[in-house]
Protein backbone atom coordinates (compact mmCIF):
# COMPACT_ATOMS: atom_id res chain seq x y z
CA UNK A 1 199.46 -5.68 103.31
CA UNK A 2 197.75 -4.14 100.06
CA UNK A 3 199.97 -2.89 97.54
CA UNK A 4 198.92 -1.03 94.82
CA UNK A 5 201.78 -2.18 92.46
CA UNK A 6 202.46 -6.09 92.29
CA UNK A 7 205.79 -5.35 94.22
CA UNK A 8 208.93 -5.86 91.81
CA UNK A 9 210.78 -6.66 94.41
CA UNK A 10 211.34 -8.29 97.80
CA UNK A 11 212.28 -5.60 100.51
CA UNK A 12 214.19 -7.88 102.69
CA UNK A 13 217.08 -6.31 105.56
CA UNK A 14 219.74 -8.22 104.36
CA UNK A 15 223.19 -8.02 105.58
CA UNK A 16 223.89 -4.81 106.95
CA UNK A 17 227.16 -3.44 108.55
CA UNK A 18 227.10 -0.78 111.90
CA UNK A 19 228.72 1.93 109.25
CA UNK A 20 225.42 1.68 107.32
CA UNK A 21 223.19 1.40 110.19
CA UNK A 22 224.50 4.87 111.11
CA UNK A 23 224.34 6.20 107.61
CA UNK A 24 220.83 5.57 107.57
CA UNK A 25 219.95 7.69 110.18
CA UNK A 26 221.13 10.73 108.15
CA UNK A 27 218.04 9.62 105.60
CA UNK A 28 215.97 12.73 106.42
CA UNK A 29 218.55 15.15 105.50
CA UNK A 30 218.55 13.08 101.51
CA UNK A 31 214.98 12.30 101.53
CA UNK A 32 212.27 13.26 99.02
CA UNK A 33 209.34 11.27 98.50
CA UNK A 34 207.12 13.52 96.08
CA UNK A 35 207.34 15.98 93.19
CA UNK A 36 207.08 19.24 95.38
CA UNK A 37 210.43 18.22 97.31
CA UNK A 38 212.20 17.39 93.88
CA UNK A 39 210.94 20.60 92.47
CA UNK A 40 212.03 22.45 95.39
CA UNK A 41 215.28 21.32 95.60
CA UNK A 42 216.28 21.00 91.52
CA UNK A 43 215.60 24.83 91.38
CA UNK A 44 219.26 25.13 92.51
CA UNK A 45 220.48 23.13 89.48
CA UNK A 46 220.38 23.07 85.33
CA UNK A 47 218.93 19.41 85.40
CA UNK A 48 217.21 16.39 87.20
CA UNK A 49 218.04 13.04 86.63
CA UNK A 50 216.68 10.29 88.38
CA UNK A 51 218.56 6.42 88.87
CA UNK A 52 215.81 3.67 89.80
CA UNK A 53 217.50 0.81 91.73
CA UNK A 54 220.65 1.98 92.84
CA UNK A 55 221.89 -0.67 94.01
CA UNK A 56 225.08 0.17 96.65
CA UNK A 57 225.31 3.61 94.90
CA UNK A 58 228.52 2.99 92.65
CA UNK A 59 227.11 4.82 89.32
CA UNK A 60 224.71 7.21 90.72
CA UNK A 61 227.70 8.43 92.98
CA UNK A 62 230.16 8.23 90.13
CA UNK A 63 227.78 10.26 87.54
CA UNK A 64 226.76 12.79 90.30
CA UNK A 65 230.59 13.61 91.63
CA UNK A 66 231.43 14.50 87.77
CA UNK A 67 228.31 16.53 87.22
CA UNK A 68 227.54 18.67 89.94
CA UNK A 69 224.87 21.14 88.08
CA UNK A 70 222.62 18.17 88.08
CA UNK A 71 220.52 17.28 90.83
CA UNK A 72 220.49 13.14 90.77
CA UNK A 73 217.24 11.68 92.45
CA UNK A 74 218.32 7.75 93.65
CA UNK A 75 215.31 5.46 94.38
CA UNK A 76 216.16 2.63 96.33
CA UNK A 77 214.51 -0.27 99.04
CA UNK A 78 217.49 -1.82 100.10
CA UNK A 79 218.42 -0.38 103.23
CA UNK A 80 222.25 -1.34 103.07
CA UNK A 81 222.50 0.15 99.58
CA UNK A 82 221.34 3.25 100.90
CA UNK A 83 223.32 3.28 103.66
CA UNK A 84 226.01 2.88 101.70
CA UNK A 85 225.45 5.99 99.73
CA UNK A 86 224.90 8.44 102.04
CA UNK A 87 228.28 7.02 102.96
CA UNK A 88 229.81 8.17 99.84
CA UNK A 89 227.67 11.60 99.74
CA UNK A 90 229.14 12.76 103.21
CA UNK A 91 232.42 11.71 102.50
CA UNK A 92 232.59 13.92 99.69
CA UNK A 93 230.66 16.72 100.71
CA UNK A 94 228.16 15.52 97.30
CA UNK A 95 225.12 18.57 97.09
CA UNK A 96 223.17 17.36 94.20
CA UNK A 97 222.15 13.68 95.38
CA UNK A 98 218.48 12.83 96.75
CA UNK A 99 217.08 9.25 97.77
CA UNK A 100 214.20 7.84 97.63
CA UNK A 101 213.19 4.81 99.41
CA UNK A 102 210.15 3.33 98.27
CA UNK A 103 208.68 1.90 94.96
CA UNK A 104 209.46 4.58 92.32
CA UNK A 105 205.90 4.04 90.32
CA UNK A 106 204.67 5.74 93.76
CA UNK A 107 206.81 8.88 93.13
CA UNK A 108 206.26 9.10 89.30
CA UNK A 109 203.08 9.27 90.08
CA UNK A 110 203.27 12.27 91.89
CA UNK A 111 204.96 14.00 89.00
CA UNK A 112 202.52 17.33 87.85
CA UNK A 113 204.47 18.28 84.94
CA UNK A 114 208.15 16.47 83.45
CA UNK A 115 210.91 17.56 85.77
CA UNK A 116 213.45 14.62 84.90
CA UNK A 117 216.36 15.06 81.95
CA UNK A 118 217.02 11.33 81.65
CA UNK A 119 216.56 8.27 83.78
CA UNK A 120 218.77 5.47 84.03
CA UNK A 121 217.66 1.85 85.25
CA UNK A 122 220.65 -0.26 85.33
CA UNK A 123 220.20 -4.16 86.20
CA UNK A 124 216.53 -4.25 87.45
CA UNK A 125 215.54 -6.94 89.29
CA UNK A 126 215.40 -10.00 86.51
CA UNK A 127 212.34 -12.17 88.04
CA UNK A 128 214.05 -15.14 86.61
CA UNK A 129 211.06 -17.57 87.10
CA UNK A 130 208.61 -17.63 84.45
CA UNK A 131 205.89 -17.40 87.09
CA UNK A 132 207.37 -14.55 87.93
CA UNK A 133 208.11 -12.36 84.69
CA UNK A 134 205.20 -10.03 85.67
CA UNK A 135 206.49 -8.64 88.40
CA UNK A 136 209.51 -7.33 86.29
CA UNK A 137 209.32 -3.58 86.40
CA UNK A 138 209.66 -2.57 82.75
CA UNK A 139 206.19 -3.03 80.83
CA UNK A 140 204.16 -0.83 78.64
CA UNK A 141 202.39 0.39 81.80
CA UNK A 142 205.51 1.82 83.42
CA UNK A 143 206.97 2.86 80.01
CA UNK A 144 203.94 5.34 79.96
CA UNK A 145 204.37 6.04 83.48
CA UNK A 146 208.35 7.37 83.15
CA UNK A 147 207.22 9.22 79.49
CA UNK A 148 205.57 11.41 82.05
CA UNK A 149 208.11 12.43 84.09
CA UNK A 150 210.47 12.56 81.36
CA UNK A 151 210.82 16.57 80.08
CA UNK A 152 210.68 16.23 76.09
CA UNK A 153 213.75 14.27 74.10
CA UNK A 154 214.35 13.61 77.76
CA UNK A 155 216.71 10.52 77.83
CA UNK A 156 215.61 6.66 79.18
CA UNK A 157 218.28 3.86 79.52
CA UNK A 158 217.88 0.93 80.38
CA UNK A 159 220.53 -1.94 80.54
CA UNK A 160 219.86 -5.96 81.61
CA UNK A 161 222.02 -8.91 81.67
CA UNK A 162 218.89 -11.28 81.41
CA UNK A 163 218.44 -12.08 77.80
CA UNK A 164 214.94 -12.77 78.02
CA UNK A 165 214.60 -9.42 80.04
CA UNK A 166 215.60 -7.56 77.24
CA UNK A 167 213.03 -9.41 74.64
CA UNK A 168 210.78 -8.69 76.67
CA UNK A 169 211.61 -4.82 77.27
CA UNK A 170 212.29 -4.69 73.89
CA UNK A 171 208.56 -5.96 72.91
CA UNK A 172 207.41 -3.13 75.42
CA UNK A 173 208.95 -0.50 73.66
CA UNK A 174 207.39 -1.71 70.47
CA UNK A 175 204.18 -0.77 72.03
CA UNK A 176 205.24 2.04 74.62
CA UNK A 177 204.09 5.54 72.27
CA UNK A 178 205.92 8.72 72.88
CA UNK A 179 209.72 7.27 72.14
CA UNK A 180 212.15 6.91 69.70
CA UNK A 181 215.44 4.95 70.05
CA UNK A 182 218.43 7.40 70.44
CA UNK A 183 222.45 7.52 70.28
CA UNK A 184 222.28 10.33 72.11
CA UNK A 185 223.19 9.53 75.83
CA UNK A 186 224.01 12.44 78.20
CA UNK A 187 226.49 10.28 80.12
CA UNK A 188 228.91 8.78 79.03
CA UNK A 189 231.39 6.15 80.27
CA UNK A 190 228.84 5.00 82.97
CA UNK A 191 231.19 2.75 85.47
CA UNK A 192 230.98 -1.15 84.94
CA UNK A 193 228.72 -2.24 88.17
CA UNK A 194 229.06 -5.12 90.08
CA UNK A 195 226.03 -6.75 89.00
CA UNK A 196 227.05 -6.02 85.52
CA UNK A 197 230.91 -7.44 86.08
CA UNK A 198 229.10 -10.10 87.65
CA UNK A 199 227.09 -11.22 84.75
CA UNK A 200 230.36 -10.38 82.54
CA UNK A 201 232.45 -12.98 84.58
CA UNK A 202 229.80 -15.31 83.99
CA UNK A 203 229.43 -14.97 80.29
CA UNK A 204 226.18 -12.86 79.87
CA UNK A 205 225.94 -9.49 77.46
CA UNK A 206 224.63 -6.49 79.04
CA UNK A 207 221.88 -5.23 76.72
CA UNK A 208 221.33 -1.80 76.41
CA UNK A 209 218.02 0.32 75.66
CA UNK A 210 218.69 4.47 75.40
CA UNK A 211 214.91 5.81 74.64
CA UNK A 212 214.26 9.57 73.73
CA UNK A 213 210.69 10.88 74.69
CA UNK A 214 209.38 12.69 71.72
């Protein structure tokens, strides 16, 4: 199979209960996969946000629940992660969420103009083999790629457990243009994850990044 991004990550099934199974047939109703359905649909709110790698949907659910004038766009290629969302959307009646299941760096590039407010990326995959550290997903490349979705002084975070992760994000920013380190974070007390009370339990900082486009 030809990919046109070295994959940063490894769509495997996984373990997967019934509940989810069934979840996942609701996809379609969630779904966008381009910029016309996200401009479509965030015409109904104040402000887009987007969350790439969900994971099982605990913060992007938490954030969206308190702040329902925002449309939140979740990308995500783990089936049971999304199944577990659209769990927590339809028990709670949630309007403003939208999945995507694919690699985002296909979506942002379907962006025409900057539609997003902020975008979060919370625990990316860490490609722990050196052999391996270039299929991480934050480079200078993808930097560039988000500045263009981002509206302007739109917000980027980015948080990582991996030490060397962050170096290494942190020497991308150093060479990303377009961005200016910010205290300015338009959500605050984001919920502890369980990667991130994971790597707490097992005595590694989370390092945080929050980027303003400029």
């Amino acid at each position: 199979m030809h990919f046109k991004y070295l994959p940063s990550f490894v769509k495997r099934r996984g373990r997967i209960t019934k509940k989810q199974i069934e979840n996942i047939e609701d996809l379609h109703k969630f779904s966008v996969s381009n910029f016309n359905d996200i401009k479509n649909i965030s015409e109904d709110f104040t402000s887009t946000t987007i969350e790439i790698g969900f994971g099982d949907g605990e913060n992007i659910f938490s954030i969206a629940k308190g702040n329902p004038e925002t449309l939140f766009v979740g990308s995500e290629v783990y089936l049971s992660g999304i199944g577990s969302l659209i769990g927590k959307i339809k028990e709670n009646n949630l309007l403003n969420i939208r999945i995507h299941n694919g690699d985002v760096r296909e979506l942002l590039e379907t962006i025409k103009v900057p539609i997003f407010k902020s975008m979060l990326i919370i625990c990316p995959d860490p490609w722990q083999k050196a052999k391996h550290h270039k299929r991480r997903l934050i480079n200078s490349d993808f930097l560039a790629l988000a500045r263009n979705s981002l509206k302007k002084e739109g917000d980027l975070y980015i948080a990582t457990d991996w030490e060397d992760y962050a170096d290494g994000i942190y020497e991308a920013i150093c060479d990303a243009e377009g961005y200016i380190s910010s205290e300015d974070f338009p959500f605050n007390n984001l919920p502890v994850t369980r990667f991130q009370a994971r790597a707490i339990r097992e005595g590694r900082d989370i390092h945080k990044f929050n980027l303003k486009k400029i």
